[in-house]
Protein backbone atom coordinates (compact mmCIF):
# COMPACT_ATOMS: atom_id res chain seq x y z
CA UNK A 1 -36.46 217.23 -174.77
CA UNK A 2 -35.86 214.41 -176.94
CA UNK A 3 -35.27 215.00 -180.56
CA UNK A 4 -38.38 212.82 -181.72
CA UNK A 5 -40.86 214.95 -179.48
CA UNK A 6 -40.09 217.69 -182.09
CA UNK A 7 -41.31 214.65 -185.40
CA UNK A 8 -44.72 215.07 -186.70
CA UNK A 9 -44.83 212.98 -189.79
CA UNK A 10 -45.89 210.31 -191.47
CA UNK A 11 -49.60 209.72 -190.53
CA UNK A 12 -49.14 211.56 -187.51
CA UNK A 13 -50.45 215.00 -188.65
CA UNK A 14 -53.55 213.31 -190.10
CA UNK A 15 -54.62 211.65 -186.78
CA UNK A 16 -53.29 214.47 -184.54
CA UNK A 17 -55.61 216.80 -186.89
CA UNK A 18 -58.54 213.95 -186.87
CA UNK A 19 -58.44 213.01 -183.06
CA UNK A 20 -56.36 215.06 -180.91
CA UNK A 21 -57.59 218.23 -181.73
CA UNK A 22 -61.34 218.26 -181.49
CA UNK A 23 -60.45 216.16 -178.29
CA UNK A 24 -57.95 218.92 -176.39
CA UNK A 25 -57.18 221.83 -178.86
CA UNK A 26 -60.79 223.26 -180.45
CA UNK A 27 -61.91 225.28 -177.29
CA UNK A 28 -58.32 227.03 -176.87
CA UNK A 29 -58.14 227.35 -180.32
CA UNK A 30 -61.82 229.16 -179.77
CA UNK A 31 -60.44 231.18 -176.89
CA UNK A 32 -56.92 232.24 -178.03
CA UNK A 33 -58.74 233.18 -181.60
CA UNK A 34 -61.07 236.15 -179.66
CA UNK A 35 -58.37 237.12 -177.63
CA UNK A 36 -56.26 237.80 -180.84
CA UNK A 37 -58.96 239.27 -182.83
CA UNK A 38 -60.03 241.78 -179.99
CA UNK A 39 -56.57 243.75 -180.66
CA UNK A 40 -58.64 244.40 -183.93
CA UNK A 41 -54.80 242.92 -185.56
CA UNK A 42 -53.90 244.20 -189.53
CA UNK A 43 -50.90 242.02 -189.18
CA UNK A 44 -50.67 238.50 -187.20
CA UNK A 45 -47.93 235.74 -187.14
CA UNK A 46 -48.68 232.04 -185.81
CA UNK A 47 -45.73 230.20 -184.63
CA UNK A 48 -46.13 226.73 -184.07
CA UNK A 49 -49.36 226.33 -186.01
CA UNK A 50 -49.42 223.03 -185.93
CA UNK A 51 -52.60 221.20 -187.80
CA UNK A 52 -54.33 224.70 -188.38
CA UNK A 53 -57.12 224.78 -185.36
CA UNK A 54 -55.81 228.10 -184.58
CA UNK A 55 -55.93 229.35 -187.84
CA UNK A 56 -59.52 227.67 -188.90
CA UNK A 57 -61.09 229.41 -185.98
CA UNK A 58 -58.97 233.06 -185.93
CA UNK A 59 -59.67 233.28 -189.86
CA UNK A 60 -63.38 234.27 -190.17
CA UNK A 61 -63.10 237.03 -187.08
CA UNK A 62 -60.26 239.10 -189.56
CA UNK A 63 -60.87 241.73 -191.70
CA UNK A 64 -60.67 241.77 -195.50
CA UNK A 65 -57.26 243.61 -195.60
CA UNK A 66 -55.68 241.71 -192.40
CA UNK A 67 -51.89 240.06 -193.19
CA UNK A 68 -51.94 236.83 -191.77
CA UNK A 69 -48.51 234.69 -191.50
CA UNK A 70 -48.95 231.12 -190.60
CA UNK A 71 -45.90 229.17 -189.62
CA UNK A 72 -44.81 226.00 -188.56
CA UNK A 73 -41.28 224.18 -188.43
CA UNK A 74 -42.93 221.08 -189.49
CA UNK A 75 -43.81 221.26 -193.37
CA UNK A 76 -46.12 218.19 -193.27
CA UNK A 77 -48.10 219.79 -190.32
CA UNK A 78 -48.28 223.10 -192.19
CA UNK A 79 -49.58 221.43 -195.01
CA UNK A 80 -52.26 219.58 -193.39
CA UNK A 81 -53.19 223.15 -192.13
CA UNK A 82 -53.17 224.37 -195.73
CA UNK A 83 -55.22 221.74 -197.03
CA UNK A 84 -58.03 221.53 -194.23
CA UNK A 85 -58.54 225.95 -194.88
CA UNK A 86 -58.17 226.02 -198.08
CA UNK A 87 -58.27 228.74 -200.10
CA UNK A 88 -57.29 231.80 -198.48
CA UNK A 89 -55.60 235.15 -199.69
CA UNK A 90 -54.83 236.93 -196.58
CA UNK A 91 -52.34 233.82 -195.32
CA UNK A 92 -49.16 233.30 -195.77
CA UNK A 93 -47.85 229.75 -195.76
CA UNK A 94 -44.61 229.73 -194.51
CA UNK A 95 -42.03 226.77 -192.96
CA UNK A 96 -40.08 228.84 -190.00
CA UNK A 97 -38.59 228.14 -186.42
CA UNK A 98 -40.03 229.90 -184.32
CA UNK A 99 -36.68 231.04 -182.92
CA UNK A 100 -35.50 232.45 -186.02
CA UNK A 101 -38.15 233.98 -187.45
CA UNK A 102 -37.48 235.28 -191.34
CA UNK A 103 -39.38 238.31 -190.38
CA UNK A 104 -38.07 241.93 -190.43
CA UNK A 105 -38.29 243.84 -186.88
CA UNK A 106 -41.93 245.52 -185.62
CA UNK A 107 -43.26 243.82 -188.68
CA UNK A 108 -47.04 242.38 -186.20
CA UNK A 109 -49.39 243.28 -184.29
CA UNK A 110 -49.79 240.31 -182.61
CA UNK A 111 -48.05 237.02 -182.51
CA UNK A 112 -50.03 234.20 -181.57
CA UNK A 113 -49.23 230.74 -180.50
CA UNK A 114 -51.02 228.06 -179.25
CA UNK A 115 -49.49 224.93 -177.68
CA UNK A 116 -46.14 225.19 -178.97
CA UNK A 117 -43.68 226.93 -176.50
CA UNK A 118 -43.35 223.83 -174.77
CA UNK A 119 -41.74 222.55 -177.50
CA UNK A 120 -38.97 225.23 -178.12
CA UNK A 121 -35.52 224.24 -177.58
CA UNK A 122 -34.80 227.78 -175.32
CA UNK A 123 -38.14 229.66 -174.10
CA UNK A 124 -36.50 232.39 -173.67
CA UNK A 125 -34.77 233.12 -177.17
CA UNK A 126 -38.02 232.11 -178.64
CA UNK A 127 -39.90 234.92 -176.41
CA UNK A 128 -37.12 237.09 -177.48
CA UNK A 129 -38.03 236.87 -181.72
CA UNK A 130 -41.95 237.32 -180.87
CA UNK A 131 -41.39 240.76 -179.42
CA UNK A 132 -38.86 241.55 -182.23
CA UNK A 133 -40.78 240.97 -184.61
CA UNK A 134 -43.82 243.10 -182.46
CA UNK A 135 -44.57 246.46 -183.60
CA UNK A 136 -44.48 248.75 -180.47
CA UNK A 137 -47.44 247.85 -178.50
CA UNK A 138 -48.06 244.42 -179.74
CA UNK A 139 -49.05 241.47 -178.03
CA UNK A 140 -47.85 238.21 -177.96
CA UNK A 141 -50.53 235.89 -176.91
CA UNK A 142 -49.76 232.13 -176.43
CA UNK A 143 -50.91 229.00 -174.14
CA UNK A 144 -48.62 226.21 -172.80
CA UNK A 145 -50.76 222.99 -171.45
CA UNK A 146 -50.87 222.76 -167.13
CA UNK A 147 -49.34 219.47 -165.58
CA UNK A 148 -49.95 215.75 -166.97
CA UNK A 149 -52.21 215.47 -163.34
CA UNK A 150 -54.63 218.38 -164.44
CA UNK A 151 -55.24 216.80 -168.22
CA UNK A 152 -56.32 213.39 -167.64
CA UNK A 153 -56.84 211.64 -170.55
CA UNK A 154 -52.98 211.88 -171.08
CA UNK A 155 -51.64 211.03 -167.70
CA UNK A 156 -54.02 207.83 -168.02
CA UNK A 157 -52.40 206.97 -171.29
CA UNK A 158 -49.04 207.44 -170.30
CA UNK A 159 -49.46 205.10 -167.07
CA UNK A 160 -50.63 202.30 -169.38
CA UNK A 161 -48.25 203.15 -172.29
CA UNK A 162 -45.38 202.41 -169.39
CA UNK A 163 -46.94 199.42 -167.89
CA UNK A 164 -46.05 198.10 -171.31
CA UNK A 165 -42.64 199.05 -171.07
CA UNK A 166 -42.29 198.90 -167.58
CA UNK A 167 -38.43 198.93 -167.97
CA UNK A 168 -37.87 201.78 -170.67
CA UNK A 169 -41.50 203.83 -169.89
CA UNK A 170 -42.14 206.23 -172.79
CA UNK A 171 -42.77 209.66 -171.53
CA UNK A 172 -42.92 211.89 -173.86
CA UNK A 173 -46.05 213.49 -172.96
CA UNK A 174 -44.91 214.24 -169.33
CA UNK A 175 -41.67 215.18 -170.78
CA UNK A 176 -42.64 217.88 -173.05
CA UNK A 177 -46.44 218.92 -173.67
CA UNK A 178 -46.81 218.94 -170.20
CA UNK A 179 -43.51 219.73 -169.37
CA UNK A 180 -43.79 223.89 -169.09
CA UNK A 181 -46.48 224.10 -166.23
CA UNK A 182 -45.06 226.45 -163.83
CA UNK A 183 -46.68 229.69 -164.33
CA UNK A 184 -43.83 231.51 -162.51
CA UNK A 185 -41.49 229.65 -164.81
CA UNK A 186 -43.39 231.30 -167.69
CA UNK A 187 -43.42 234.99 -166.11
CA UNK A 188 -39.66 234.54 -165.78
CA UNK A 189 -38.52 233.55 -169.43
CA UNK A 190 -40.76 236.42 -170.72
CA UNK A 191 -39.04 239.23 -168.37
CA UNK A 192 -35.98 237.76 -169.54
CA UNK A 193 -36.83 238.13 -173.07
CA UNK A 194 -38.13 241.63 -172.68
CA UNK A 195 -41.81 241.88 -171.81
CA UNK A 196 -42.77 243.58 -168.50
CA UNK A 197 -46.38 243.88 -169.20
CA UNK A 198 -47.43 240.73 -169.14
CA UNK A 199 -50.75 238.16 -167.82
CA UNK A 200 -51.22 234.57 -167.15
CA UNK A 201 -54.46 232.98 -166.91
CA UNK A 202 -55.33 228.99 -165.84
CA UNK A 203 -58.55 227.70 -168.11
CA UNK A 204 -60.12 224.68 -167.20
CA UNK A 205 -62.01 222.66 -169.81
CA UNK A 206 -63.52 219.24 -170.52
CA UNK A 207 -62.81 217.01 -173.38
CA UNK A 208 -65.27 214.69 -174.30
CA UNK A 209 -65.08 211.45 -177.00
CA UNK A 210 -67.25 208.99 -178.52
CA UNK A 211 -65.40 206.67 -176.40
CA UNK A 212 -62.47 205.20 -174.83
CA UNK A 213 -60.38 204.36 -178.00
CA UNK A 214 -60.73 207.70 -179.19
CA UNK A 215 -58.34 209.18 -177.21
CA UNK A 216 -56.11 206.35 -176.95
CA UNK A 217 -55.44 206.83 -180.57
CA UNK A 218 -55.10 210.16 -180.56
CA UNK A 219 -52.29 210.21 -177.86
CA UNK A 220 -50.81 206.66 -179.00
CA UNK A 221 -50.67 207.30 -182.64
CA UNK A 222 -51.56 211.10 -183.37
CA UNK A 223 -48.47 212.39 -181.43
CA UNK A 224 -44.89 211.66 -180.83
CA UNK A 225 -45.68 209.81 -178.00
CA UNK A 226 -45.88 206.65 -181.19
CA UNK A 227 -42.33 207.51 -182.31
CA UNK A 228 -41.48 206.48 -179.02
CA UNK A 229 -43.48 203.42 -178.52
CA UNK A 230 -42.04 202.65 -182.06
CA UNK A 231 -38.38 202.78 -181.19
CA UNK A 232 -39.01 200.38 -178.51
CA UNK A 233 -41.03 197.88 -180.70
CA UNK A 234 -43.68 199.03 -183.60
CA UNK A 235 -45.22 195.71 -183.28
CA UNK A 236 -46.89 196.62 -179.72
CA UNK A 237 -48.30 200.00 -181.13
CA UNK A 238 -51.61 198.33 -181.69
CA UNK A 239 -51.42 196.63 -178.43
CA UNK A 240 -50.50 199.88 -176.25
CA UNK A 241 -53.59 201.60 -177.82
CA UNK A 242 -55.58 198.36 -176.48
CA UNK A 243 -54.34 198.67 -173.35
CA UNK A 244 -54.77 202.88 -173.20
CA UNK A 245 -58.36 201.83 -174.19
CA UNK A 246 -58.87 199.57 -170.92
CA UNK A 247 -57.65 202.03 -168.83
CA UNK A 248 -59.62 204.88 -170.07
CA UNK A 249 -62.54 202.94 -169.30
CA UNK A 250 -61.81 201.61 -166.42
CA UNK A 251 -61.44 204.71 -164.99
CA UNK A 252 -63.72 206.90 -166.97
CA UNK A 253 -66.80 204.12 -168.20
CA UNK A 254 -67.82 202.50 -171.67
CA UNK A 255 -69.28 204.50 -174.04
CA UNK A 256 -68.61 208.41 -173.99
CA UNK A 257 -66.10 209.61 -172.00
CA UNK A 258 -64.83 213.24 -170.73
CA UNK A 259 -62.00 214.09 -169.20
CA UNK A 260 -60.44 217.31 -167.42
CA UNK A 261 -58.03 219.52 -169.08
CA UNK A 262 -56.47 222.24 -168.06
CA UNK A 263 -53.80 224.74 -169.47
CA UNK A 264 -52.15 228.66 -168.99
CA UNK A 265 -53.20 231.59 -171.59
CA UNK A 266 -50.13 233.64 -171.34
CA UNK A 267 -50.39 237.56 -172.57
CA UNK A 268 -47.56 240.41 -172.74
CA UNK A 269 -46.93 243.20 -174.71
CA UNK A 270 -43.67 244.38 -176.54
């Protein structure tokens, strides 16, 4: 993984909030949000919260009295999060890595985290802090995205984003969102980390936009797929998100457009 798959800044968290995740996050956010809130938690952490979609929908199915630690390693995300829920007394704010949590042991009932394992540096270290910081019994629920091939919108923008730079092709989402697909890969890291009791479920969805541009933006410029096409010359950004746009189209028709996605909902207990 390339250091700048791990940069959300700048106007990034705004459009990945704006675009990407009504386009490809809302109906895991939906899912992994139940699944969490049928433990019936008093104490959750999020790791890797991202832009809050997790948190927006998870929030009205808690309790009064429920302890609710949102984290993410990127402050600008977090506080796009913070700003978009508002006012809130059961979460906590907090900057962490996820693989070095500043949590004491058994502290959760559940440690949720959607869409951001992919990202961690070693799987199996970060596995290894979620059930630490599990009380006996816990679960640690989480989703990682399928291959690029099952979530179409982004294998069509990477194609055109390295038919622009047919010499240096920018692959970030490939490389690292849909990096983590194997499902037996996944079992493995979280035996070696310590869970034994553990699930792994494929969802399919559909994501769906106004039209074609929509998710070329969101990929092009709402992700760190644009530091990318930045470092190899910021004055084409606005020309790879034309040419996304054509091939969106082309494949999927003017006007609205919808697009498989697909992704693994991952559950073991501590």
């Amino acid at each position: 993984m390339a250091e700048t798959d791990k940069v959300f800044t700048g106007s990034i968290p705004d459009i990945y909030d704006e675009y990407l995740v009504p386009l490809i996050f809302e109906a895991y956010a939906t899912d992994i949000a139940k699944r969490v809130a049928s433990n019936d938690p008093q104490a959750i952490l999020e790791t890797a919260a991202g832009s809050g979609v997790v948190t927006r929908a998870l929030a009205p199915l808690l309790s009064a009295g429920t302890r609710y630690c949102v984290t993410d390693l990127n402050q600008p995300m977090l506080d796009r999060a913070a700003k978009v829920q508002g006012n809130d007394n059961r979460i906590e704010w907090t900057a962490a890595d996820a693989l070095s949590l500043p949590f004491e042991d058994s502290s959760f009932d559940v440690v949720c985290c959607q869409f951001g394992v992919m990202f961690f540096p070693d799987r199996t270290e970060g596995y290894a802090e979620a059930r630490r910081v599990l009380k006996p019994g816990g679960r640690f629920i989480f989703n990682a995205w399928d291959n690029i091939k099952e979530n179409e919108f982004a294998d069509v923008v990477t194609k055109a984003a390295g038919e622009v730079f047919a010499d240096d092709p920018p692959y970030f989402l490939a490389r690292t969102p849909h990096g983590y697909a194997d499902v037996g890969e996944i079992e493995a890291d979280l035996r070696a980390a310590g869970f034994n009791d553990i699930s792994i479920e494929t969802i399919t969805e559909v994501s769906s936009a106004a039209s074609a541009r929509i998710p070329a933006i969101a990929y092009c410029e709402g992700t760190p797929l644009r530091n990318e096409i930045e470092e190899r010359d910021a004055a084409l950004l606005n020309h790879v998100v034309d040419h996304a746009t054509q091939a969106i189209a082309e494949r999927f028709g003017e006007g609205p457009v919808a697009a498989k996605i697909q992704g693994h909902v991952a559950t073991a207990a501590s």
